[in-house]
N, C-alpha and C. Protein backbone atom coordinates (compact mmCIF):
# COMPACT_ATOMS: atom_id res chain seq x y z
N UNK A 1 -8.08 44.55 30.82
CA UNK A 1 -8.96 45.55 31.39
C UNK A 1 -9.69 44.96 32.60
N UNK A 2 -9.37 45.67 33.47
CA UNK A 2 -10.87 44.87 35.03
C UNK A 2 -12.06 45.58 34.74
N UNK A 3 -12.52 44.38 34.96
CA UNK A 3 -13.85 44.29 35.29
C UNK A 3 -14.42 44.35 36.35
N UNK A 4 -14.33 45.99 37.03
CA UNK A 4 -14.95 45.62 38.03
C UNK A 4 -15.84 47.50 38.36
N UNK A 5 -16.32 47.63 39.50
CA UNK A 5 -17.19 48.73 40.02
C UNK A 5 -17.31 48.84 41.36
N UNK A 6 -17.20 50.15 42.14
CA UNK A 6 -17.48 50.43 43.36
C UNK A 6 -18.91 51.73 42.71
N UNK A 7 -19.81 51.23 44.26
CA UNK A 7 -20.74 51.99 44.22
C UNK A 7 -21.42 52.05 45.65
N UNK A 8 -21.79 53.32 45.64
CA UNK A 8 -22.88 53.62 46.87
C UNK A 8 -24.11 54.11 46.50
N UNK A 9 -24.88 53.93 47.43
CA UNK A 9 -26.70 54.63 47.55
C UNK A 9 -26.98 54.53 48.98
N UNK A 10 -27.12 55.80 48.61
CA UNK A 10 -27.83 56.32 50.32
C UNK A 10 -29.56 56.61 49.74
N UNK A 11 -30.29 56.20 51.03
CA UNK A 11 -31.48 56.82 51.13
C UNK A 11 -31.78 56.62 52.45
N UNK A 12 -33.18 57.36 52.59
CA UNK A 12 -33.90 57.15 53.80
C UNK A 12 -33.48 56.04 54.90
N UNK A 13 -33.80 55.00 53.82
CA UNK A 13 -33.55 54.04 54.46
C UNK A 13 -32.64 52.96 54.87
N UNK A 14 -32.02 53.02 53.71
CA UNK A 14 -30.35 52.24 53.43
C UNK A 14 -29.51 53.18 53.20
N UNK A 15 -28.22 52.85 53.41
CA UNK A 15 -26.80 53.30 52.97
C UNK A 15 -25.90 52.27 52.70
N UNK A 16 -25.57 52.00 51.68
CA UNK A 16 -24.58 50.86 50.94
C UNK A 16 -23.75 51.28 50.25
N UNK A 17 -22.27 50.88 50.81
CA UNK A 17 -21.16 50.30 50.01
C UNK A 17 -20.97 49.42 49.28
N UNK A 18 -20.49 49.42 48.29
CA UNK A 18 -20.10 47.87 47.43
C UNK A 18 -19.01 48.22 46.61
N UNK A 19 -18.14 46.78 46.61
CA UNK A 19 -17.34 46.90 45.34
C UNK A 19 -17.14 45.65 44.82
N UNK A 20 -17.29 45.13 43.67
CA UNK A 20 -17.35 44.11 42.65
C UNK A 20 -16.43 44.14 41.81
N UNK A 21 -15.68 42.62 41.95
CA UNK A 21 -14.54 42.39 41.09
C UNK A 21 -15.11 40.84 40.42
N UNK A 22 -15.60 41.12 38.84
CA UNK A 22 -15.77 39.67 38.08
C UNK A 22 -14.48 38.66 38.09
N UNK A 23 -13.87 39.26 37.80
CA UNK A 23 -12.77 38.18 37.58
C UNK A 23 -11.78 38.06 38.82
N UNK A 24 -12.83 38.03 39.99
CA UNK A 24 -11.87 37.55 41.02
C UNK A 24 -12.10 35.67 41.44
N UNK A 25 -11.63 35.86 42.64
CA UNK A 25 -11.51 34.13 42.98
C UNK A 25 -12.56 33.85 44.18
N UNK A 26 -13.61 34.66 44.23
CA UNK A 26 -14.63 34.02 45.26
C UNK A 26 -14.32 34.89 46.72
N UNK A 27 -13.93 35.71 46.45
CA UNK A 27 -13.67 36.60 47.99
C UNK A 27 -14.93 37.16 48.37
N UNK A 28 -15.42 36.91 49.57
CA UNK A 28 -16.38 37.51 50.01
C UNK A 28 -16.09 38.22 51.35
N UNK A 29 -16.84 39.39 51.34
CA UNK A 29 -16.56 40.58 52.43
C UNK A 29 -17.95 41.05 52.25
N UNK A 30 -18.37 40.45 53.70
CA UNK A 30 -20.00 41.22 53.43
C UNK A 30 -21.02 41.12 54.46
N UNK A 31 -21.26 42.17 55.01
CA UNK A 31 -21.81 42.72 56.49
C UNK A 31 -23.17 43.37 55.58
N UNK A 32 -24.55 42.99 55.63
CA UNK A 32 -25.75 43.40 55.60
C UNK A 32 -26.69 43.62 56.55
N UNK A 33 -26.24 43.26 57.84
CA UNK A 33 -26.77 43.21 59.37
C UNK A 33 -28.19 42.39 59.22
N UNK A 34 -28.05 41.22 57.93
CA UNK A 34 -28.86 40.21 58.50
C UNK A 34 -28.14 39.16 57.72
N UNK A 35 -28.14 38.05 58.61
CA UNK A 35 -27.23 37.12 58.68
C UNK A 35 -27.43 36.15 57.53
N UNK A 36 -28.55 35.27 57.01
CA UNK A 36 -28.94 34.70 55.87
C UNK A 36 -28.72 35.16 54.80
N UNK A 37 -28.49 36.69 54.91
CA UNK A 37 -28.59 37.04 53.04
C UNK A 37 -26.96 37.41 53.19
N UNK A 38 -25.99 37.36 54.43
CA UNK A 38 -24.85 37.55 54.10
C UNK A 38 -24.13 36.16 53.57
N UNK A 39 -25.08 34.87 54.26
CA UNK A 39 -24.54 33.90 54.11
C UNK A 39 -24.65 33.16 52.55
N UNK A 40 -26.15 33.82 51.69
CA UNK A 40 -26.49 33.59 50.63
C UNK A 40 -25.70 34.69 49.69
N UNK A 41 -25.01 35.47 49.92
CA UNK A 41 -24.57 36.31 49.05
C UNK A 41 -22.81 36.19 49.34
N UNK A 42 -22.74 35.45 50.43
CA UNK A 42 -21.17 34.39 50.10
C UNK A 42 -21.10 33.61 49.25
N UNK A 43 -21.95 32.90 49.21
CA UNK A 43 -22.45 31.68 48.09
C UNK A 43 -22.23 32.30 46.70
N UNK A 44 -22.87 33.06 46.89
CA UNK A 44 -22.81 33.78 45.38
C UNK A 44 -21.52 33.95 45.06
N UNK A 45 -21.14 35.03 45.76
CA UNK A 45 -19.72 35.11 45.12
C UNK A 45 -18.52 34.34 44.97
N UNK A 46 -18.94 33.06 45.65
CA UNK A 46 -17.78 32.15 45.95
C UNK A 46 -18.04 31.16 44.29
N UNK A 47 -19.11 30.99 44.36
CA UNK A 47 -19.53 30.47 43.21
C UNK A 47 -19.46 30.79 42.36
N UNK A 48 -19.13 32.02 41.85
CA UNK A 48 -19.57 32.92 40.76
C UNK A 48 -18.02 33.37 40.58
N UNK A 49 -17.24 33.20 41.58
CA UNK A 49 -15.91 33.48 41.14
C UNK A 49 -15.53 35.01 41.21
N UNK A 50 -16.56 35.80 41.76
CA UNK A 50 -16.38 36.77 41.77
C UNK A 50 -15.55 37.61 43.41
N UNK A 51 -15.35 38.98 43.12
CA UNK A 51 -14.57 39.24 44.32
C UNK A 51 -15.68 40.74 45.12
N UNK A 52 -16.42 40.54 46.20
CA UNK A 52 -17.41 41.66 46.26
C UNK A 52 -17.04 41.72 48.00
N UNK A 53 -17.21 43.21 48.06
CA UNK A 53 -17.47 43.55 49.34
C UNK A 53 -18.20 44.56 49.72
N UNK A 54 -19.02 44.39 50.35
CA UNK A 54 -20.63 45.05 50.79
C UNK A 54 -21.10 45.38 52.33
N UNK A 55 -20.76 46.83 52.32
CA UNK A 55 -20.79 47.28 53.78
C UNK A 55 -22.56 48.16 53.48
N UNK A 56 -23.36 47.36 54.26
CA UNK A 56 -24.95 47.94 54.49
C UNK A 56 -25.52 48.08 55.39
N UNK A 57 -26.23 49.34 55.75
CA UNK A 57 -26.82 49.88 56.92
C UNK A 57 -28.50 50.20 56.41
N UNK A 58 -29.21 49.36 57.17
CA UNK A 58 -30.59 50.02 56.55
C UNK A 58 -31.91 49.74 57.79
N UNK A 59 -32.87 49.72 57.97
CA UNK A 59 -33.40 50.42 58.66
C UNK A 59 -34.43 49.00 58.93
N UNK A 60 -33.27 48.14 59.81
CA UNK A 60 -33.37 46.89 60.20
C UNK A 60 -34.27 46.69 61.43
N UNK A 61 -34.57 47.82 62.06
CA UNK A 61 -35.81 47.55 63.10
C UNK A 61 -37.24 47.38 62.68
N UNK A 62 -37.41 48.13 61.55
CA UNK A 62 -38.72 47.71 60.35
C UNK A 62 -38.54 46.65 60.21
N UNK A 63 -37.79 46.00 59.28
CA UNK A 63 -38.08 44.80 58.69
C UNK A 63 -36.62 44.97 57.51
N UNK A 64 -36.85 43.56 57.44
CA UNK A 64 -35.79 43.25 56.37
C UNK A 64 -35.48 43.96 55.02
N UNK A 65 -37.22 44.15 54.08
CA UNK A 65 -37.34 44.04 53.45
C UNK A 65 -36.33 45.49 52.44
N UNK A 66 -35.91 46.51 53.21
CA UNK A 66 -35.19 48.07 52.16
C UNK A 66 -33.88 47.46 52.50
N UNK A 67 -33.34 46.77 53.40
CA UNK A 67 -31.62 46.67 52.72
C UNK A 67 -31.83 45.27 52.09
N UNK A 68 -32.73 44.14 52.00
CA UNK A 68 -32.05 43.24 50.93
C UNK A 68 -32.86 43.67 49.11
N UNK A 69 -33.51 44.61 49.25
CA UNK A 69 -34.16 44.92 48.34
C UNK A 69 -33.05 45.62 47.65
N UNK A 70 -32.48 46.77 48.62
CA UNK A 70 -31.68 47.84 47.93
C UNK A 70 -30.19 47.11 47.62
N UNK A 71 -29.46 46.28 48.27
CA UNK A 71 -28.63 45.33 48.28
C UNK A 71 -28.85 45.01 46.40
N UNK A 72 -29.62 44.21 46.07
CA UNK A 72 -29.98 43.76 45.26
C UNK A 72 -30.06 44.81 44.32
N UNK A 73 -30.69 46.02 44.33
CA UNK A 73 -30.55 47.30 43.49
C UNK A 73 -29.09 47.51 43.54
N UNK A 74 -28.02 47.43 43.95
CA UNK A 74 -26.68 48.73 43.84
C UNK A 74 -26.13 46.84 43.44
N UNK A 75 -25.90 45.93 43.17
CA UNK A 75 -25.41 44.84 43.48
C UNK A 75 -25.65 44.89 41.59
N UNK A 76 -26.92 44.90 41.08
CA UNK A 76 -27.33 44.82 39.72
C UNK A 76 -26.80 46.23 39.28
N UNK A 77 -26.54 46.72 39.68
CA UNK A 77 -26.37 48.69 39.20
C UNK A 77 -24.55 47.72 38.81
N UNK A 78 -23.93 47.48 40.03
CA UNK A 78 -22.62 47.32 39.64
C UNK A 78 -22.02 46.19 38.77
N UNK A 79 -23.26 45.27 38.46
CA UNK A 79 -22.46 44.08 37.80
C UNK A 79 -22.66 44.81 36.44
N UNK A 80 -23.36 45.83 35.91
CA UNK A 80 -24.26 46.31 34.85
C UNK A 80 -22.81 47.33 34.70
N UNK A 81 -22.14 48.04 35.38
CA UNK A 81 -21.14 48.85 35.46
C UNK A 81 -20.13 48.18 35.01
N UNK A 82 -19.32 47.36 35.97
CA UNK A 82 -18.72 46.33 35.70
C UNK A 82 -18.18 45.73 33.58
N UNK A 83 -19.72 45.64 33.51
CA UNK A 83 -19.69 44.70 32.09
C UNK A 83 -19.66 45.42 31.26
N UNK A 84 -19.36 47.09 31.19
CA UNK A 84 -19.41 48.07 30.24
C UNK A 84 -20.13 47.80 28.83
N UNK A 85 -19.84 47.13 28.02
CA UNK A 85 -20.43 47.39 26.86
C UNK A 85 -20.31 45.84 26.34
N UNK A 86 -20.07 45.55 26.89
CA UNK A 86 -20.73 43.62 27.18
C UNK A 86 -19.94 43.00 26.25
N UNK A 87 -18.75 43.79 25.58
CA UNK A 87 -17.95 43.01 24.19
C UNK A 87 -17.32 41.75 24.77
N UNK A 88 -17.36 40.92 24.23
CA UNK A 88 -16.46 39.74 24.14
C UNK A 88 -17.19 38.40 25.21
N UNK A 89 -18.65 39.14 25.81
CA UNK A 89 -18.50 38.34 26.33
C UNK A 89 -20.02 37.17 26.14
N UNK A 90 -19.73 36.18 26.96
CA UNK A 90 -20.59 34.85 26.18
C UNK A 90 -22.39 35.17 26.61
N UNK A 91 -22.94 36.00 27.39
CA UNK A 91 -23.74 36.77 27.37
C UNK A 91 -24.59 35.61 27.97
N UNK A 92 -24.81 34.75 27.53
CA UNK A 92 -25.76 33.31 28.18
C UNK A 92 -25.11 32.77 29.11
N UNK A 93 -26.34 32.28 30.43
CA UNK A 93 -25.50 30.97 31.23
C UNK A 93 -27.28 30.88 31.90
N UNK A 94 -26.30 29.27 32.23
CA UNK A 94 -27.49 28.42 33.11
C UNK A 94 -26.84 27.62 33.76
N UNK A 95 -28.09 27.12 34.87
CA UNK A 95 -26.68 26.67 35.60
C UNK A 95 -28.31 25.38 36.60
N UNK A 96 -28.20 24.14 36.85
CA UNK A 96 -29.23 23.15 37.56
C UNK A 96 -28.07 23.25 38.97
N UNK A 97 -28.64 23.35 40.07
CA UNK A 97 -27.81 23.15 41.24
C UNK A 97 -28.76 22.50 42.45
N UNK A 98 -28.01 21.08 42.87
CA UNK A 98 -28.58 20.50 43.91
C UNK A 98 -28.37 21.05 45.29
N UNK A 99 -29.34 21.16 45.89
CA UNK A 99 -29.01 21.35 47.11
C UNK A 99 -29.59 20.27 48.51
N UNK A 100 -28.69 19.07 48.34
CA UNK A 100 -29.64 17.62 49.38
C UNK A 100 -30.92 17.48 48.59
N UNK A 101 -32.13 17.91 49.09
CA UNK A 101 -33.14 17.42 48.31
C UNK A 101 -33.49 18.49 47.12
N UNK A 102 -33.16 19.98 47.57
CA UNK A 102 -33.76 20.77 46.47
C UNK A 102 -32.72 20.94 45.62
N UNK A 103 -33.39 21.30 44.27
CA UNK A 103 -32.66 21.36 43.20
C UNK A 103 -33.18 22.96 42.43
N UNK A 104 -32.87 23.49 42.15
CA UNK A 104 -32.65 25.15 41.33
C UNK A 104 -32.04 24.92 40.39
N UNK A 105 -32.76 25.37 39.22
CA UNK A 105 -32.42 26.22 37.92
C UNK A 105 -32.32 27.93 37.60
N UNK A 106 -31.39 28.13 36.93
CA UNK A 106 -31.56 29.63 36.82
C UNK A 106 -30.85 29.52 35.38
N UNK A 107 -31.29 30.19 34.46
CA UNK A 107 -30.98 30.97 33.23
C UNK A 107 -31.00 32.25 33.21
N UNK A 108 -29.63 32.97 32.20
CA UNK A 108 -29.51 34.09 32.32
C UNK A 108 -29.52 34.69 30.68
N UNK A 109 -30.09 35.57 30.96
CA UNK A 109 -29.16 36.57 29.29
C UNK A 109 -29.35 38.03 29.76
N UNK A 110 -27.94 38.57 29.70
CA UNK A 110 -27.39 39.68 29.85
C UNK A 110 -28.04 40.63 28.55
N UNK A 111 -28.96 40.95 28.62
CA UNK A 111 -29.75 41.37 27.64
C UNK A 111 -29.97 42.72 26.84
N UNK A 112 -29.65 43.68 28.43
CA UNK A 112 -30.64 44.78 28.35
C UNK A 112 -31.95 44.43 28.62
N UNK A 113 -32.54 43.74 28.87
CA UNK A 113 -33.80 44.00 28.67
C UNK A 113 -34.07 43.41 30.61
N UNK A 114 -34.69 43.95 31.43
CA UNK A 114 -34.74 43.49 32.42
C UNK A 114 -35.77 42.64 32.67
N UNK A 115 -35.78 41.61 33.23
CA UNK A 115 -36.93 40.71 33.36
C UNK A 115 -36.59 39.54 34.60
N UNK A 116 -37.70 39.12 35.74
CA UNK A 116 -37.73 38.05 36.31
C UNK A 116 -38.71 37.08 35.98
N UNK A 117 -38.83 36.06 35.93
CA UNK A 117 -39.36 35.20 36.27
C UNK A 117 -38.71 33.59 37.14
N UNK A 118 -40.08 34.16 38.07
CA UNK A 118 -39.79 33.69 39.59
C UNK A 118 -40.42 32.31 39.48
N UNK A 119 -40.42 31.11 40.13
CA UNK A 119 -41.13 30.04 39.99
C UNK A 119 -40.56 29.04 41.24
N UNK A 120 -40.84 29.75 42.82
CA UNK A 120 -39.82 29.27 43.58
C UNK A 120 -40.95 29.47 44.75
N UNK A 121 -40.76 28.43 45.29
CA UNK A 121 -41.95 28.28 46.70
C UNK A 121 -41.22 28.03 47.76
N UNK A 122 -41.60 28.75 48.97
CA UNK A 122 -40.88 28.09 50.13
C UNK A 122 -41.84 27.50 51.34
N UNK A 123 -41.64 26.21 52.19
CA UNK A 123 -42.56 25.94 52.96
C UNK A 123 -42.86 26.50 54.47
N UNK A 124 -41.62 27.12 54.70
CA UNK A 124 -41.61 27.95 56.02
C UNK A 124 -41.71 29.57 55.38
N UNK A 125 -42.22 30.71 56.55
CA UNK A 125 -42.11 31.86 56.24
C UNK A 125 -40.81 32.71 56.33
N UNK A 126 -39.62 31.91 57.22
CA UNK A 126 -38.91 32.38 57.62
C UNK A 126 -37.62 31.75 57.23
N UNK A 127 -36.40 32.04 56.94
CA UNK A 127 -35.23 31.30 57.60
C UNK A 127 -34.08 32.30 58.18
N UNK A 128 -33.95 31.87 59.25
CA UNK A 128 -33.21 32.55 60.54
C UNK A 128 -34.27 33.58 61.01
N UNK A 129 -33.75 34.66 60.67
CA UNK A 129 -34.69 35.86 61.06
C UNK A 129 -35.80 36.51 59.25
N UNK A 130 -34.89 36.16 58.58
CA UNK A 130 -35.47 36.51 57.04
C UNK A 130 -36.70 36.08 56.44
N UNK A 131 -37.76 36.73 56.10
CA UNK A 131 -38.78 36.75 55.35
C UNK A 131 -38.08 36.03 54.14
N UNK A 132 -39.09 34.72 53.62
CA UNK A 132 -38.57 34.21 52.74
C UNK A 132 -39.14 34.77 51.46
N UNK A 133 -40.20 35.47 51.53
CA UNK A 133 -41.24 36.28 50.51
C UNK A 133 -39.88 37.34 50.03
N UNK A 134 -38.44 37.93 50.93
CA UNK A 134 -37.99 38.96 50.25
C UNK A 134 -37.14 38.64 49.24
N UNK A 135 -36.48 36.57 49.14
CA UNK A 135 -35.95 36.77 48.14
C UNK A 135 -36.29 36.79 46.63
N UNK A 136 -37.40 36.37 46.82
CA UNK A 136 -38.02 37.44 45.14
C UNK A 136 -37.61 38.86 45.02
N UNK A 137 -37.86 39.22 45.99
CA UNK A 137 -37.29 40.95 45.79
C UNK A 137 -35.98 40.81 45.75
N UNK A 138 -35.26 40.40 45.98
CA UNK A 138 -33.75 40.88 46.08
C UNK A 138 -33.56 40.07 44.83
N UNK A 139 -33.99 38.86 44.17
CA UNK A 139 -33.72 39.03 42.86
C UNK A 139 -34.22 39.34 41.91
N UNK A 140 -35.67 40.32 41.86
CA UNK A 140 -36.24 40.82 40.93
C UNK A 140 -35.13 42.22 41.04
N UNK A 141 -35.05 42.81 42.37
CA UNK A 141 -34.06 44.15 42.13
C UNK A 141 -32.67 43.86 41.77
N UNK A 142 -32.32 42.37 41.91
CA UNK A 142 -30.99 42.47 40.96
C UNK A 142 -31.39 42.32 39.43
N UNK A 143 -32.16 41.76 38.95
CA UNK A 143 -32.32 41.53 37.29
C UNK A 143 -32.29 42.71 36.98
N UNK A 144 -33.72 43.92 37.44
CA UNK A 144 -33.90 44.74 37.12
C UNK A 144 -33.28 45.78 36.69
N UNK A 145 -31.90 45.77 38.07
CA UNK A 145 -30.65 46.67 37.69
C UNK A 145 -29.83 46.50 37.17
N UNK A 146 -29.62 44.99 36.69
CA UNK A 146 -28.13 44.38 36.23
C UNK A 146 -28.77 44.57 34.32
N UNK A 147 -30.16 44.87 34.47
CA UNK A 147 -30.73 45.03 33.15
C UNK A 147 -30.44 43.29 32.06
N UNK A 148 -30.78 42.30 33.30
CA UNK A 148 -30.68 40.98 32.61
C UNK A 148 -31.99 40.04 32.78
N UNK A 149 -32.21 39.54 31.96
CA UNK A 149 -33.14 38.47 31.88
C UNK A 149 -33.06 37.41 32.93
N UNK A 150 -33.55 37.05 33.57
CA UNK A 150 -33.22 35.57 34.80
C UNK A 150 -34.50 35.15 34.92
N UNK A 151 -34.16 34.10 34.58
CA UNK A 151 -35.25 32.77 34.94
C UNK A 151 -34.99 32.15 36.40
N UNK A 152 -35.53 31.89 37.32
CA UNK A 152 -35.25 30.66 38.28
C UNK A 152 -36.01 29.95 38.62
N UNK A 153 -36.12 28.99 38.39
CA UNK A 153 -37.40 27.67 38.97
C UNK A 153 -36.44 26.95 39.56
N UNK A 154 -37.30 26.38 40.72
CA UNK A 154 -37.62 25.24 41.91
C UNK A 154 -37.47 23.94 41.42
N UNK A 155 -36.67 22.70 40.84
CA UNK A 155 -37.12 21.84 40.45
C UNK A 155 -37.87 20.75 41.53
N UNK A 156 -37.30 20.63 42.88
CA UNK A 156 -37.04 20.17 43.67
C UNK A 156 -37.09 21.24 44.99
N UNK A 157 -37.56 19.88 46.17
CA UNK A 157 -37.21 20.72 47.79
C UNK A 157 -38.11 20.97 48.43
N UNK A 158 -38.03 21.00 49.85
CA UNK A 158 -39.20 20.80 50.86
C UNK A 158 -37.96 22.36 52.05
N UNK A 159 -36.63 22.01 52.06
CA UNK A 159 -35.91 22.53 52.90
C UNK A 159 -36.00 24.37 52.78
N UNK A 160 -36.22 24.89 53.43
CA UNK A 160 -36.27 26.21 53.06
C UNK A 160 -34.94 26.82 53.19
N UNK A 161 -34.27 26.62 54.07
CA UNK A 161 -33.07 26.83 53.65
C UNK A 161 -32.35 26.29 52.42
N UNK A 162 -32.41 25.20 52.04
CA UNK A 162 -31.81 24.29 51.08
C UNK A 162 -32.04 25.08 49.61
N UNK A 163 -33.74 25.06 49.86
CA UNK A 163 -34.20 26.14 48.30
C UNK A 163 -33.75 27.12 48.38
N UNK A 164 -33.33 28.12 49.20
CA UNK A 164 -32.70 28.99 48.72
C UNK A 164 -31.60 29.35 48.99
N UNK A 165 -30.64 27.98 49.15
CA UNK A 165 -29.10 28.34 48.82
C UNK A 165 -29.21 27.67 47.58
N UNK A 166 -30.14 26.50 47.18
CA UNK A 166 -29.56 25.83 45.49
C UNK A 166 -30.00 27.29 44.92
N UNK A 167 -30.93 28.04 44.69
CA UNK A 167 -31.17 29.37 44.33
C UNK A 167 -30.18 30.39 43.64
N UNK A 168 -29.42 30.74 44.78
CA UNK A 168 -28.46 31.27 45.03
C UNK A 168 -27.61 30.55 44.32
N UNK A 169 -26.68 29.68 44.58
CA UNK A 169 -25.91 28.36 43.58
C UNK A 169 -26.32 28.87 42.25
N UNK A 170 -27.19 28.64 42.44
CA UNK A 170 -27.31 28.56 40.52
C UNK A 170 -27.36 29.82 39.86
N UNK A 171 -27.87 31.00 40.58
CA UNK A 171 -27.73 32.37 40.34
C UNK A 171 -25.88 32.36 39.89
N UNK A 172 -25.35 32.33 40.97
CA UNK A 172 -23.66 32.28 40.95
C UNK A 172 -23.44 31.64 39.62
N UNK A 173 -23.61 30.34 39.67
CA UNK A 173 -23.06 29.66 37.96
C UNK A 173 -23.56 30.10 37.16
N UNK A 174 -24.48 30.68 36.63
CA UNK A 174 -25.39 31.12 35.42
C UNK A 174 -24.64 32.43 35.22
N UNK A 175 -24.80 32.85 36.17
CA UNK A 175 -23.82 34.23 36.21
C UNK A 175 -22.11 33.93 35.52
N UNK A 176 -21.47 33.71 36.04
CA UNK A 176 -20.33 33.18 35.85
C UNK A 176 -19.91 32.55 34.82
N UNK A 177 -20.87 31.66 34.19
CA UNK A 177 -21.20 31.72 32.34
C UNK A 177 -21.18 32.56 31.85
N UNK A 178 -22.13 33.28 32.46
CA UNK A 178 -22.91 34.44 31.17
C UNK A 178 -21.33 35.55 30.96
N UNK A 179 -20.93 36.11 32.18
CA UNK A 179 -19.87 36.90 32.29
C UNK A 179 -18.56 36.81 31.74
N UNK A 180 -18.50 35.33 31.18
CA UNK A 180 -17.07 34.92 30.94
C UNK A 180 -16.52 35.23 29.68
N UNK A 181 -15.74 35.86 29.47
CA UNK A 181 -14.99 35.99 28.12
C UNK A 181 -15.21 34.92 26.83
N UNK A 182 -15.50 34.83 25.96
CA UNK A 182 -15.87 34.26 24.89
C UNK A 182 -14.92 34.00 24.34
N UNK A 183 -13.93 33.24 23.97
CA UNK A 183 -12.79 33.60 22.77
C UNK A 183 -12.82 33.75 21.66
N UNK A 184 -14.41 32.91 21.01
CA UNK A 184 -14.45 32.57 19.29
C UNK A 184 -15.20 34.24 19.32
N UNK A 185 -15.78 34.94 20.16
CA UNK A 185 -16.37 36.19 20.03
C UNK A 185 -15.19 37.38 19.45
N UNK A 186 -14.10 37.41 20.16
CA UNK A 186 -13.00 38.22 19.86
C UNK A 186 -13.89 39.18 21.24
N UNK A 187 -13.73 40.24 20.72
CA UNK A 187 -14.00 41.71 20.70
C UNK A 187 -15.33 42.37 20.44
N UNK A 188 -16.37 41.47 19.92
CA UNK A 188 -17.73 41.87 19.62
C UNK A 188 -18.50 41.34 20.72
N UNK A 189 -19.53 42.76 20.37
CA UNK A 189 -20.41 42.31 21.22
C UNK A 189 -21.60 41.36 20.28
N UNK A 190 -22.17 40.50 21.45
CA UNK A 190 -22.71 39.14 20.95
C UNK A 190 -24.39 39.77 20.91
N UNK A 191 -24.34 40.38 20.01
CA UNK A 191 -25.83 40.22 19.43
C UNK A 191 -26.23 40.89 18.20
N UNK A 192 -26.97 40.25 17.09
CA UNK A 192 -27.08 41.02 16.03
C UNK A 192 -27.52 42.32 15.42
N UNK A 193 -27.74 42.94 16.68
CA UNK A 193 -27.93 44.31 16.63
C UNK A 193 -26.59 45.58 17.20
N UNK A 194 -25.82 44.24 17.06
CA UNK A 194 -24.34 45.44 17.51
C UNK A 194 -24.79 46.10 18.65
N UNK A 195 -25.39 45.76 19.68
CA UNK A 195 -25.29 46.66 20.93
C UNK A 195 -26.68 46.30 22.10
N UNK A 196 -25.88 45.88 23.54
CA UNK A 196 -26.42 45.56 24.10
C UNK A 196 -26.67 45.96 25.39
């Protein structure tokens, strides 16, 4: 069976394409008309093993902040699509990722239950053109929609770029755990309430 989802959302302010393939090999296709979060959301998928392509238009003379926000909304909408009824699969991942000096942790559980906790500082306001304040948002609006638990702390790092590609990194592997087929699971879904 694939595992995968196409989806759009239009509003006011954004209009996004996407389509998400889990069990692909790291293909990335992805135009957000700002350059850092296309380059951090290569990462992802290259890492994560996954196959995504993401055509976004949003209302980039304001400010960054409605297409990597909404990005992050239809991105969690489709991995949540994607994982239908979550059988078979290992539901946990974590993942420590160096990046030169900084180092990122992220834990996941595919839960249902949506939740961030953020624990990630950056020393510049910016990298490239990007508000570094939005990637909390773009991964509080992916937990939120992917309806998963994520932890990420900072262990390490001064580089602002660096912190938030190990970030990213470790988002990808934790992910890529959590998503992976289980074998000793069979066919059930992994939690003692039969349904997740």
């Amino acid at each position: 069976m694939t595992r995968s989802a196409t989806l759009t959302r239009t509003t006011s302010e954004t209009d996004i394409a996407l389509t998400l393939e889990l069990d692909g090999t790291g293909k990335a296709d992805i135009d957000t008309g700002i350059g850092f979060l296309d380059h951090m959301l290569t990462a992802l998928t290259r890492h994560a093993l996954f196959d995504l392509t993401i055509r976004a238009k949003g209302d980039l003379h304001i400010d960054d902040h409605h297409t990597t926000e909404d990005v992050g909304i239809v991105l969690g909408r489709a991995l949540t699509q994607a994982l239908g009824d979550k059988r078979g699969i290992a539901r946990f991942g974590h993942a420590v990722v160096p990046m030169d000096e900084a180092l990122a942790e992220a834990a996941i559980d595919i839960s249902g239950r949506p939740f961030l906790a953020w624990s990630v500082t950056f020393a510049q306001p910016k990298v490239g053109t990007m508000d570094t304040e939005l990637f909390e948002e773009f991964f509080r609006a992916f937990a939120t929609n992917a309806l998963i638990t994520l932890h990420v702390t900072q262990k390490a790092g001064t580089n602002t770029h660096h912190v938030a590609e190990a970030c990213f990194k470790a988002l990808a592997r934790a992910l890529r755990m959590a998503v992976a087929p289980d074998p000793r699971i069979g066919n059930a879904i992994p939690s003692t309430k039969g349904a997740l």
